[in-house]
Protein backbone atom coordinates (compact mmCIF):
# COMPACT_ATOMS: atom_id res chain seq x y z
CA UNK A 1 23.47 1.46 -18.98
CA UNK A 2 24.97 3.23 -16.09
CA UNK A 3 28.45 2.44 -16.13
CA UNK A 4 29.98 1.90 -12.63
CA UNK A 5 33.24 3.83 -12.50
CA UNK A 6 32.82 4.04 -8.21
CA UNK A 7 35.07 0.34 -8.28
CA UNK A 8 37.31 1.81 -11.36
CA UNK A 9 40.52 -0.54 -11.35
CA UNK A 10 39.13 -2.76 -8.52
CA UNK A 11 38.33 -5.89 -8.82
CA UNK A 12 34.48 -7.03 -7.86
CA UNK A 13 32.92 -10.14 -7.43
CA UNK A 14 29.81 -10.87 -9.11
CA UNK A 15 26.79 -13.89 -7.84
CA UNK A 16 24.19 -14.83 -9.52
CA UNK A 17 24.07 -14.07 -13.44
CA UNK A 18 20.40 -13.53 -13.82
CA UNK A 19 18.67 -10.34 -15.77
CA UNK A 20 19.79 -8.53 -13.04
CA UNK A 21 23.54 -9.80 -12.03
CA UNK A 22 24.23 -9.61 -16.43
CA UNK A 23 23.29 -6.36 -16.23
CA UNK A 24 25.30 -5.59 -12.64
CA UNK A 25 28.59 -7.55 -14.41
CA UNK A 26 28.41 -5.30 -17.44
CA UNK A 27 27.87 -1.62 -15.86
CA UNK A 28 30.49 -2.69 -13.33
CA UNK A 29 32.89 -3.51 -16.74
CA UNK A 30 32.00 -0.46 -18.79
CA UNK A 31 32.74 1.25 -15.62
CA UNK A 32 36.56 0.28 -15.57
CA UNK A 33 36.21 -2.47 -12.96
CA UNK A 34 37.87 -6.31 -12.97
CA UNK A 35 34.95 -8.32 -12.83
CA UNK A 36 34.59 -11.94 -12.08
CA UNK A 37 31.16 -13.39 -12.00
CA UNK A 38 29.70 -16.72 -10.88
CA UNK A 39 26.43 -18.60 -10.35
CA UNK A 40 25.16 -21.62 -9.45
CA UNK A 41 23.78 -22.74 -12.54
CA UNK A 42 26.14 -24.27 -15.59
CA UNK A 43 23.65 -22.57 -17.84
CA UNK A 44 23.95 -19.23 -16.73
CA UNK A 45 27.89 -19.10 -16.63
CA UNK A 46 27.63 -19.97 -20.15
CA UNK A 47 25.62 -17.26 -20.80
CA UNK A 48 27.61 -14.78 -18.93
CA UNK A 49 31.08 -16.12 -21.25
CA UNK A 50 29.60 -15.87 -24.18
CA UNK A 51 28.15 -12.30 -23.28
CA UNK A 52 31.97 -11.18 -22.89
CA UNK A 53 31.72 -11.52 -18.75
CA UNK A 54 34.89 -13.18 -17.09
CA UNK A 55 33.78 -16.05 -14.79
CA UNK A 56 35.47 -18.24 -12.59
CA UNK A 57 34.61 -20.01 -9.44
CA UNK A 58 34.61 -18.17 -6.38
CA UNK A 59 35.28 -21.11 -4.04
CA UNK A 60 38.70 -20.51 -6.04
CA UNK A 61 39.45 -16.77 -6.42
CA UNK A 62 41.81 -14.93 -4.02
CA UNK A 63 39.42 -12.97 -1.58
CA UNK A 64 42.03 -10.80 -0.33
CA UNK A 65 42.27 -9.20 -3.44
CA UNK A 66 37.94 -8.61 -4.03
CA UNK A 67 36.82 -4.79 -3.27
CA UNK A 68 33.12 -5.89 -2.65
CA UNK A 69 30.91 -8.89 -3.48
CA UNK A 70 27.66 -7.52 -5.08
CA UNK A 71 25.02 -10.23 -4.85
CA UNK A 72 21.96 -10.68 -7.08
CA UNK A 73 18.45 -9.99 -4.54
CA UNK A 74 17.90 -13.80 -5.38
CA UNK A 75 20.17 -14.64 -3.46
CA UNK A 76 19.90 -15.71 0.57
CA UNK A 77 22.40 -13.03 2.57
CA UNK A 78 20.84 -13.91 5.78
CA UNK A 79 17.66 -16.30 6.09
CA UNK A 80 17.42 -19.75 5.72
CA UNK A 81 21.09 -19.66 5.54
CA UNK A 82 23.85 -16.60 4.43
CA UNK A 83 24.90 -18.40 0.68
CA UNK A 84 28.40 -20.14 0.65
CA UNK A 85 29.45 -16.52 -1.47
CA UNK A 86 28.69 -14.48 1.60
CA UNK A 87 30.43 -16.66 4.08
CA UNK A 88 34.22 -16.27 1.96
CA UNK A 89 33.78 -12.57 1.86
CA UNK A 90 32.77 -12.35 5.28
CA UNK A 91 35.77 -14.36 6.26
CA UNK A 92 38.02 -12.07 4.06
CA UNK A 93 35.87 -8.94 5.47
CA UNK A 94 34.81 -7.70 2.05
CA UNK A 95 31.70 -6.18 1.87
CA UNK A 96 28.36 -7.93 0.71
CA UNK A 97 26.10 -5.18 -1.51
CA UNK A 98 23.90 -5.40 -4.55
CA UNK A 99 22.90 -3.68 -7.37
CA UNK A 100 20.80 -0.51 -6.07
CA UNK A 101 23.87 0.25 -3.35
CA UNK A 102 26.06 0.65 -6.74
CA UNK A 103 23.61 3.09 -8.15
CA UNK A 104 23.34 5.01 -5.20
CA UNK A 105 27.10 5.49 -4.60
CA UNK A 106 27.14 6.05 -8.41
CA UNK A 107 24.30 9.08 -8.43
CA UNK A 108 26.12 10.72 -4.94
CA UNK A 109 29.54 10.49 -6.96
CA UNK A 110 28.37 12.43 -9.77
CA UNK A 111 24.60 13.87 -9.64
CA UNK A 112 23.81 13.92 -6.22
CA UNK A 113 20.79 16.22 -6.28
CA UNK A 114 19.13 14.45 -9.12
CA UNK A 115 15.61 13.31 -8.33
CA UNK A 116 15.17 9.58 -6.89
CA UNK A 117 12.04 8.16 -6.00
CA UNK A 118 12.34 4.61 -4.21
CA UNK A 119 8.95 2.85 -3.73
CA UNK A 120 8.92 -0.21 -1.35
CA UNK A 121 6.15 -1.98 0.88
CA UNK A 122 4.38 -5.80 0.96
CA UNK A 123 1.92 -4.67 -1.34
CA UNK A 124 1.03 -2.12 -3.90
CA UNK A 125 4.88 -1.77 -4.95
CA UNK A 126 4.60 -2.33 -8.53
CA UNK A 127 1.50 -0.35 -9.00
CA UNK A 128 2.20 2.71 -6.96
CA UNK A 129 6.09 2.63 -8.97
CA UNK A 130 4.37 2.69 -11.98
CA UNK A 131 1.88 5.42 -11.28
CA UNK A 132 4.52 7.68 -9.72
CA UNK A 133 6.08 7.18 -12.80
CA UNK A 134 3.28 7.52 -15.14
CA UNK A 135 1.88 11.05 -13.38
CA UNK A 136 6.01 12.56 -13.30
CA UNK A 137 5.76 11.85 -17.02
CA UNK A 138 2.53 13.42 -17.56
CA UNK A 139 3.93 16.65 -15.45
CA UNK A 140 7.13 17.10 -18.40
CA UNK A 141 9.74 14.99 -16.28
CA UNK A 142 11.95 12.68 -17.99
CA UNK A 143 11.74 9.34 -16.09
CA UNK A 144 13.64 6.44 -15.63
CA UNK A 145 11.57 3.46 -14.40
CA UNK A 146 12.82 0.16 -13.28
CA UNK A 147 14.39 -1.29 -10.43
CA UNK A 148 12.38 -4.74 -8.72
CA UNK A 149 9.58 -3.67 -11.75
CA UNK A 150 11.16 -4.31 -15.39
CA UNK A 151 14.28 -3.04 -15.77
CA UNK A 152 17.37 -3.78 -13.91
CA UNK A 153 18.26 -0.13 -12.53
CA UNK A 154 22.12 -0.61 -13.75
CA UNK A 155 20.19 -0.91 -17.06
CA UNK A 156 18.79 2.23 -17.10
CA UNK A 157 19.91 5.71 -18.50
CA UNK A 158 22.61 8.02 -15.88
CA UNK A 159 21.39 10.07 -12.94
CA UNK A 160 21.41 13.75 -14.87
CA UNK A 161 19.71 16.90 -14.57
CA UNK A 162 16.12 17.07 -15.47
CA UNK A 163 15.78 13.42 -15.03
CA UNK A 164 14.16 11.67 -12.31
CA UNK A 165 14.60 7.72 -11.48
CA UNK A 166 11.56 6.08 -10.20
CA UNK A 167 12.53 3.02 -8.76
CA UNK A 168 10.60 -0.15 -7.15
CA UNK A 169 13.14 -1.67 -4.23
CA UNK A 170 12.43 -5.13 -2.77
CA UNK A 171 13.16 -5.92 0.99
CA UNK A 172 16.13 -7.82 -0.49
CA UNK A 173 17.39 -5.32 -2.50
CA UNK A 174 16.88 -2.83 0.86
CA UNK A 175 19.08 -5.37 2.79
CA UNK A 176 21.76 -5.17 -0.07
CA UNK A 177 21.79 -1.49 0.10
CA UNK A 178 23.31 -0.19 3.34
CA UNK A 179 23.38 3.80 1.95
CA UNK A 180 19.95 3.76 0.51
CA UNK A 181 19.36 7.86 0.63
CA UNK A 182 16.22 8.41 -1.80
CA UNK A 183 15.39 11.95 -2.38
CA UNK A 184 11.55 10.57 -2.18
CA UNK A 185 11.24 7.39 -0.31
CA UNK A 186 7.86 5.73 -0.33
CA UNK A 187 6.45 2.59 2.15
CA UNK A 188 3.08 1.64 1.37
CA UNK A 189 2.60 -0.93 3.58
CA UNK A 190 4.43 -3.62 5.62
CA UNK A 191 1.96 -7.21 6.40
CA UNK A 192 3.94 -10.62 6.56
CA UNK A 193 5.69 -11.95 3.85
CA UNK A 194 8.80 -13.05 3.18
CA UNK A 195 9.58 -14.29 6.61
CA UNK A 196 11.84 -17.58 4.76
CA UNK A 197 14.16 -15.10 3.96
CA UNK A 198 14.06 -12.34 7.16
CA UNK A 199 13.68 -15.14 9.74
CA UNK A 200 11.08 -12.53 11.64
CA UNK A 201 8.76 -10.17 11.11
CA UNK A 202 10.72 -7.86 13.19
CA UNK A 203 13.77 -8.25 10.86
CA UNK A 204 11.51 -7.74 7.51
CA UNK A 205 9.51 -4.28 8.98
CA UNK A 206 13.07 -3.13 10.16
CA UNK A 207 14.65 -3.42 6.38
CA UNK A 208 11.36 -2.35 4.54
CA UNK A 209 12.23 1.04 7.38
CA UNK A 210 15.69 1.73 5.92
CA UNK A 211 14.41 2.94 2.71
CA UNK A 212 12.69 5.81 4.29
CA UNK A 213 14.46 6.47 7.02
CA UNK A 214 17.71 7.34 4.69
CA UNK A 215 15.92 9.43 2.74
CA UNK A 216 18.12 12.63 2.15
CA UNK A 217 18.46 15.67 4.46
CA UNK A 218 16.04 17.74 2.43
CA UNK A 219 13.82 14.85 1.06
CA UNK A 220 10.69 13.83 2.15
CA UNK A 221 9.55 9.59 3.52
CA UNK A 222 6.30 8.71 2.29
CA UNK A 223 4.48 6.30 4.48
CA UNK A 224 0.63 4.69 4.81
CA UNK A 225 0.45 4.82 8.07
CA UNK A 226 -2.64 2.21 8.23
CA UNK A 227 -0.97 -0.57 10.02
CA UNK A 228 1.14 -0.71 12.84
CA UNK A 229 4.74 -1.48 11.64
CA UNK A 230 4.48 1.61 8.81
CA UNK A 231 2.70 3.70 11.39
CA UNK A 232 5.38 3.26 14.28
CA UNK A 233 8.15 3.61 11.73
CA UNK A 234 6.84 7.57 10.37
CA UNK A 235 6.74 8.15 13.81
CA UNK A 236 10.61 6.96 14.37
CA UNK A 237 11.89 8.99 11.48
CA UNK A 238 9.49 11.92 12.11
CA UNK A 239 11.56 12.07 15.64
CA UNK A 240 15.09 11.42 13.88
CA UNK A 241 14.27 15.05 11.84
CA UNK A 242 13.07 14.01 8.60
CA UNK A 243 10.17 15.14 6.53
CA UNK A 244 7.23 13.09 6.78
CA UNK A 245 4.41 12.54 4.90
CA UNK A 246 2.07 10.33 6.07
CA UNK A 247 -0.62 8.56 4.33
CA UNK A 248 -4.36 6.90 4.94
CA UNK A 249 -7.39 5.72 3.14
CA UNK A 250 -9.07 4.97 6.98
CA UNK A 251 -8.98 8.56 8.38
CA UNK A 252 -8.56 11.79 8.49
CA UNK A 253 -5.29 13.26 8.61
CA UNK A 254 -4.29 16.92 10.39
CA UNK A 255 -1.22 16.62 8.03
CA UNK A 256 -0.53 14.76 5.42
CA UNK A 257 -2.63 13.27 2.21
CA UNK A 258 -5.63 11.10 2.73
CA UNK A 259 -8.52 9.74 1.08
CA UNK A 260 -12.09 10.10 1.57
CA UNK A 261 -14.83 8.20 0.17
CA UNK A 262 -13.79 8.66 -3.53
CA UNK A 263 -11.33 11.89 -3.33
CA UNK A 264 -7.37 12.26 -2.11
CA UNK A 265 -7.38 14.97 0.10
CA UNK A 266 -3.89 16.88 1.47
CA UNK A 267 -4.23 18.63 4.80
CA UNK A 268 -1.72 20.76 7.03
CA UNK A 269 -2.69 22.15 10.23
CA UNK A 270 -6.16 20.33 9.92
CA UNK A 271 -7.19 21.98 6.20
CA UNK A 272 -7.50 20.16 3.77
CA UNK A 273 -7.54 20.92 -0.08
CA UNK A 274 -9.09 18.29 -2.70
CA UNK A 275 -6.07 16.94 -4.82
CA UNK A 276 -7.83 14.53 -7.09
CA UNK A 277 -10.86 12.44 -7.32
CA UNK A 278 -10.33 8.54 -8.06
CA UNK A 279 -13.97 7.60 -9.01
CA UNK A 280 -14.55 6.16 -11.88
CA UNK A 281 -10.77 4.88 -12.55
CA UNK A 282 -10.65 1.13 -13.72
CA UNK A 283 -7.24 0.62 -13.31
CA UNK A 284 -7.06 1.87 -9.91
CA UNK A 285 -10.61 0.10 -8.24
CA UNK A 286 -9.99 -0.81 -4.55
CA UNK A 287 -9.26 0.62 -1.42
CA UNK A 288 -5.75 -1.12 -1.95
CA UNK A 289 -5.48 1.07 -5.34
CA UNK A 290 -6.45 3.92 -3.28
CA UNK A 291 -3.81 3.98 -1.21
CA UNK A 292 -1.57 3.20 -4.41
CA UNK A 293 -2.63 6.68 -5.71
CA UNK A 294 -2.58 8.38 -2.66
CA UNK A 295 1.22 7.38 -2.11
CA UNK A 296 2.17 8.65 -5.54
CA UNK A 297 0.20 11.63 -5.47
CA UNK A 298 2.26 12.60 -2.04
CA UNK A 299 5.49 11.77 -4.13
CA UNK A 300 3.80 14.15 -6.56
CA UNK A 301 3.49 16.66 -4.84
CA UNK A 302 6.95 16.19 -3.23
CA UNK A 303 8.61 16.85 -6.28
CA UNK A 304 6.28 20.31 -6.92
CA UNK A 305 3.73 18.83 -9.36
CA UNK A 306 0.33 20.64 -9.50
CA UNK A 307 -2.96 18.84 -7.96
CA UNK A 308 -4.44 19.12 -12.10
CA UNK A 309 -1.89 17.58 -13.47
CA UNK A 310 -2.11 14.75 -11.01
CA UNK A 311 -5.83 14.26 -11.56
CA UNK A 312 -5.16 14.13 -15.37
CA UNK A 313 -2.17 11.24 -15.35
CA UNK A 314 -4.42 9.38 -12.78
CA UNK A 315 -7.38 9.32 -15.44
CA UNK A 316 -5.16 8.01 -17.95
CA UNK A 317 -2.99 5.40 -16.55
CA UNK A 318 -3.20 2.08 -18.24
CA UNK A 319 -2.71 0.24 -14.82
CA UNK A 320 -0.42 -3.19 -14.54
CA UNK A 321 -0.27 -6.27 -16.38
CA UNK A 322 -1.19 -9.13 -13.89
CA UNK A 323 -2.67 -7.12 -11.30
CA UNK A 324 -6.49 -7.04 -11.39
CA UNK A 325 -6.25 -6.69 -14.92
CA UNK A 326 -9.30 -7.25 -17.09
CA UNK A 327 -8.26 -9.89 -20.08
CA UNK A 328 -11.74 -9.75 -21.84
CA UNK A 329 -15.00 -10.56 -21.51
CA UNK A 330 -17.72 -13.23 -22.59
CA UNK A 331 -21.08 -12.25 -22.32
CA UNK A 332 -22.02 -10.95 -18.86
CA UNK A 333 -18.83 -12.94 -17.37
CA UNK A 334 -15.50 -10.62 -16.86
CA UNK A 335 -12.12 -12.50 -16.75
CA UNK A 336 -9.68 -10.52 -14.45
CA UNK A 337 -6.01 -11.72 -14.30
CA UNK A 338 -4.65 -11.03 -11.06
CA UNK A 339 -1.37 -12.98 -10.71
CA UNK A 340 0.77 -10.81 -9.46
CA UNK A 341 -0.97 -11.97 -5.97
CA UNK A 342 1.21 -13.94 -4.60
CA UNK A 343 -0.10 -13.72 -0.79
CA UNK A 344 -3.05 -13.39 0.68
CA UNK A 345 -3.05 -10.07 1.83
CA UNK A 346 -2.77 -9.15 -2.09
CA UNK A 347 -5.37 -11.69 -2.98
CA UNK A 348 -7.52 -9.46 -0.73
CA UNK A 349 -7.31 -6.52 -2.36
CA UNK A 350 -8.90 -8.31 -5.52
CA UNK A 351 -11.56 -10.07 -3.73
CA UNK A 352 -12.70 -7.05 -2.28
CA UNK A 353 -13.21 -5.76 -5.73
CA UNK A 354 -16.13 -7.96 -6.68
CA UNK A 355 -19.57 -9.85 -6.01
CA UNK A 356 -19.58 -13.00 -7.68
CA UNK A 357 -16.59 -14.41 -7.85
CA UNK A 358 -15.08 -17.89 -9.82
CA UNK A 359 -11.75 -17.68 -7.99
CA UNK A 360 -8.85 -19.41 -9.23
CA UNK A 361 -6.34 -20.14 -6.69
CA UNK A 362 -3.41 -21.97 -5.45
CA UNK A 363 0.60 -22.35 -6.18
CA UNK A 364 3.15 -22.49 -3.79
CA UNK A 365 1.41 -21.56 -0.56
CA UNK A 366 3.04 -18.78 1.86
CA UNK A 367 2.86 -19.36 5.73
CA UNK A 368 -0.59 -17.62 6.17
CA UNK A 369 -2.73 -19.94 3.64
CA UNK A 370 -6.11 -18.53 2.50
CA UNK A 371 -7.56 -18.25 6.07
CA UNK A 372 -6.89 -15.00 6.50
CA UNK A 373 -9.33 -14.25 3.59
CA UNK A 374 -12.63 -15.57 5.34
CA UNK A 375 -13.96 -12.17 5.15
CA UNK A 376 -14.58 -12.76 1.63
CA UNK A 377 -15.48 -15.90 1.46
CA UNK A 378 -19.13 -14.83 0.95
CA UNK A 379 -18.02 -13.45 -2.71
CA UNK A 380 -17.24 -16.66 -3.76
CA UNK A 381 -19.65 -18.63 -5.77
CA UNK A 382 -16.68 -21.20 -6.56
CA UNK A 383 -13.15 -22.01 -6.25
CA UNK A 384 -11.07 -23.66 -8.48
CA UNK A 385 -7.60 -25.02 -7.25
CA UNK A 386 -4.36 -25.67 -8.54
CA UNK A 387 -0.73 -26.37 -7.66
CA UNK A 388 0.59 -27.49 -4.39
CA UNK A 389 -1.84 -25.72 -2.33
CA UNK A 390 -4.82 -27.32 -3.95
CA UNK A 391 -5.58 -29.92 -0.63
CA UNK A 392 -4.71 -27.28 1.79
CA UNK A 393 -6.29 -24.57 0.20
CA UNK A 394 -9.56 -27.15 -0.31
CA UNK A 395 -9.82 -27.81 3.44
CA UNK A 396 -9.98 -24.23 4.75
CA UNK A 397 -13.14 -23.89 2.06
CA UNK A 398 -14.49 -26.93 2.89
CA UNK A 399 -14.12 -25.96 6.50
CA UNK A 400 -16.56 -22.67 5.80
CA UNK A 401 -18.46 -24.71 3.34
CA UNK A 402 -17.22 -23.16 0.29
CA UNK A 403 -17.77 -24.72 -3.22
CA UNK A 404 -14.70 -25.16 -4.43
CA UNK A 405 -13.13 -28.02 -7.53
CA UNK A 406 -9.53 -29.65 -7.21
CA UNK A 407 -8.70 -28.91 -10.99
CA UNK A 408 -4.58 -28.98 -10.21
CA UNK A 409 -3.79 -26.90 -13.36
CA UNK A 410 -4.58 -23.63 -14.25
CA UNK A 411 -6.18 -24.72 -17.95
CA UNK A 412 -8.49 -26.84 -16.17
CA UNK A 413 -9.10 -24.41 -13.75
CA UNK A 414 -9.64 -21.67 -16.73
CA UNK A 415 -12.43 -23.89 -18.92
CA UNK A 416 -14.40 -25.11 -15.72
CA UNK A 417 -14.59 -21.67 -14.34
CA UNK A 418 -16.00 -20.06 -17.39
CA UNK A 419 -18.29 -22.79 -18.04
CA UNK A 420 -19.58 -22.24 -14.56
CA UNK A 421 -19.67 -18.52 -14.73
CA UNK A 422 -21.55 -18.96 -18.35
CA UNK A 423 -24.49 -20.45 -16.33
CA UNK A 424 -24.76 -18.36 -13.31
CA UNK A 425 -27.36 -16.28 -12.56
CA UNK A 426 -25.65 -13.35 -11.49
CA UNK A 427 -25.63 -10.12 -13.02
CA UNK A 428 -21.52 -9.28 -13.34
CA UNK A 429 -20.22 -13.16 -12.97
CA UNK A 430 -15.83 -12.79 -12.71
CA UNK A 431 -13.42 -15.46 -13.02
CA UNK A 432 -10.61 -14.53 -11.20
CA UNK A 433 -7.23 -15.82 -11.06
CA UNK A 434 -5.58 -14.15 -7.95
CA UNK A 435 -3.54 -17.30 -6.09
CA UNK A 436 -2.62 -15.79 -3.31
CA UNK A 437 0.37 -18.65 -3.35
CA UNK A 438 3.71 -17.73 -4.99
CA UNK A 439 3.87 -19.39 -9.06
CA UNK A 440 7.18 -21.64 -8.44
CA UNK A 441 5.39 -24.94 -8.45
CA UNK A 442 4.46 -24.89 -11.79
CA UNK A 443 5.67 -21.88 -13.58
CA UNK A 444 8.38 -19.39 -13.90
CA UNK A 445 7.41 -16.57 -11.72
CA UNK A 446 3.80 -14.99 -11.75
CA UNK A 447 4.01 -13.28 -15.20
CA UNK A 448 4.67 -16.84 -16.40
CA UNK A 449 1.39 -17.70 -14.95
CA UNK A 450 -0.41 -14.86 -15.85
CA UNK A 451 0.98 -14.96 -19.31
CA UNK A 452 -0.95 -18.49 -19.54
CA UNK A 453 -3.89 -17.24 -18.28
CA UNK A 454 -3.86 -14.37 -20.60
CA UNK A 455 -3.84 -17.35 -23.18
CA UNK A 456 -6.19 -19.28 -21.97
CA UNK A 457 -8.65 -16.74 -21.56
CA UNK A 458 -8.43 -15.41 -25.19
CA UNK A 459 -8.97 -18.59 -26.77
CA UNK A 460 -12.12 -19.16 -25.40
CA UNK A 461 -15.26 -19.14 -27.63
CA UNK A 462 -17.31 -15.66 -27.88
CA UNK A 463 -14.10 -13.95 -25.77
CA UNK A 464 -14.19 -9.57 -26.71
CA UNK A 465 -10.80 -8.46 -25.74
């Protein structure tokens, strides 16, 4: 735990008692702070009492008297609506942060030179935290990994020499951090999403921006600069004075690190030296993966680790449970769990791995539907559908004369894909589960769903895990 002693003998609010706002509460308590926390649930409150955590209704509490109001990311702060929390301390002006602002004043007030990646984009977050993480490790680093990926970061070990933090930020955790100052600050990519929540797609490329352009005087903003909103933003901070690195899996750089065909390249002044090949790699097939390990090799190489060392952590990471993640095989027929899509641009980025595809999607559809991924539709031999996308989802295939089966659940889905896969005549047959629809509908969140696949999957007959 890092124990907040910035609010030491000040009292903070607390909303929304999740994994997160428990673990927010309770370094904000160790930390010397008077903390009253609230949610909107009856079940969590409970939780929070019996975990020691005063509570109290904040419709009730004396605002006047509240330092700051940290908000779990769940929670709305601007889009559809600000939540009913955010309007009192507005009214009282007391300011509105989260849980990454109270690391980040934490770390200035007592290690500020301490190493802190912060990894953010649509797409690719999880995967490119991780394997920042993974090749730091590998170079003799201790790391501290969490953030929007596992761990809550208040749960984590202190900011301290020789140890860096590697941290996956959301766009709502960005909007709940207003001194966000990474000493590496990484955007992979910015595509719509979100847009319930940011109102426009203005608003969400502008916060996805403030995590790299507050990077630290001496620190260096990591950005793919292969579509527009990343590509104008380098540009912007290049211009304010800060170190850029810019990445690209579409072209050739003069400076910064690209790939080509299978290799990631760095170049300044137009030469180029070979940093590490990614042929070959399981856990990091796709251009999308590509550009995955091109952004952490940059942070890398920010931080002064050597080009070998790189190539031998990216040979050895395990990859990411629920993203294109192969469960097991039957036969000639691959089953490759790729939940963690939960749009269509990440959807993509598994379809574009494969031939002969059994896809499995559907959920809570996002504003873009499946159209977008016409491109691909030529992969698939079948689709199966499920959740509340299932109709919508059928008539866009239907529309491009797609096979596709209405099975509404995901173990329906699982047993008539592989049945269907068992028979095909193609040489590497995949049943894929990437939704490209968030999992709310029907489960959890998308490790829920993935879990079940997971499940599924191994219980059918013949299955080698």
């Amino acid at each position: 735990m890092i124990p907040i002693t910035t609010f030491a003998g000040k009292k903070v609010a607390v909303f929304g008692l999740g994994i997160s706002g428990l673990a927010t509460a309770s370094a904000l308590f160790a930390g010397g702070a008077d903390v009253v926390g609230w949610d909107d649930s009856e079940e969590r409150i409970d939780y929070a009492t019996s975990a020691g955590i005063p509570t109290a209704d904040l419709h009730d509490i004396d605002w006047s008297r509240i330092a700051a109001l940290v908000l779990a990311p769940g929670v709305p702060l601007t889009h559809p609506a600000p939540h009913w929390t955010v309007g009192l301390a507005r009214a009282a002006a007391v300011e509105v942060i989260g849980d990454i602002e109270l690391f980040c004043r934490e770390r200035r007030h007592h290690a500020p030179n301490t190493p802190f990646v912060a990894v953010t984009g649509t797409n690719g977050k999880s995967t490119t935290t991780a394997l920042t993480a993974h090749i730091l490790t590998a170079a003799g680093h201790d790391v501290e990994l969490g953030g929007n990926i596992g761990t809550a970061i208040l749960s984590l070990g202190l900011p301290r020499a020789g140890c860096v933090h590697v941290i996956e930020v959301s766009s709502f955790q960005i909007e709940l951090a207003p001194s966000l100052d990474p000493s590496v600050g990484i955007l992979i990519n910015v595509s719509e999403d979100h847009l319930d929540r940011h109102g426009t797609m203005e608003e969400y490329a502008s916060i996805k921006e403030r995590l790299v352009a507050g990077v630290q005087e001496n620190g260096t903003a990591i950005l793919g600069v292969d579509d527009n909103w990343s590509q104008a933003a380098a540009d912007r901070i290049a211009r304010a004075g800060r170190r850029v690195t810019r990445v690209s899996i579409r072209r050739p750089l003069v400076d910064g690190v690209y790939v080509e065909a299978d290799r990631i390249l760095r170049a300044e002044g137009g030469a180029s030296e070979e940093i590490a090949l990614i042929s070959g790699i399981s856990t990091l097939r796709g251009a999308h993966n590509a550009q995955n390990a091109a952004c952490a090799a940059a942070a890398a190489l920010a931080l002064g680790v050597a080009p070998k060392t790189i190539q031998a952590a990216l040979r050895t990471f395990p990859g990411l449970a629920h993203r294109i993640e192969e469960i097991g095989r039957a036969g000639r027929v691959a089953f490759v769990n790729d939940s963690k899509a939960t749009n269509a641009d990440a959807a993509a980025r598994a379809l574009a791995c494969f031939s002969d595809i059994y896809w499995i999607a559907g959920g809570r559809p996002k504003s873009d539907g499946i159209a977008p991924l016409s491109g691909f539709f030529p992969r698939i031999r079948k689709a199966y559908l499920i959740g509340e996308a299932a109709l919508q989802f059928a008539a866009t295939l239907e529309d491009r004369r797609i096979p596709y089966e209405i099975t509404n659940t995901l173990d329906r889905a699982v047993a008539s894909a592989a049945a269907d896969a068992a028979v095909s005549q193609a040489s590497d047959p995949v049943v894929l589960l990437s939704p490209a629809c968030a999992s709310f509908d029907q489960f959890k969140n998308f490790e829920d769903r993935g879990e079940l696949f997971r499940k599924l999957v191994r219980g059918l007959p013949g299955i080698q895990t």
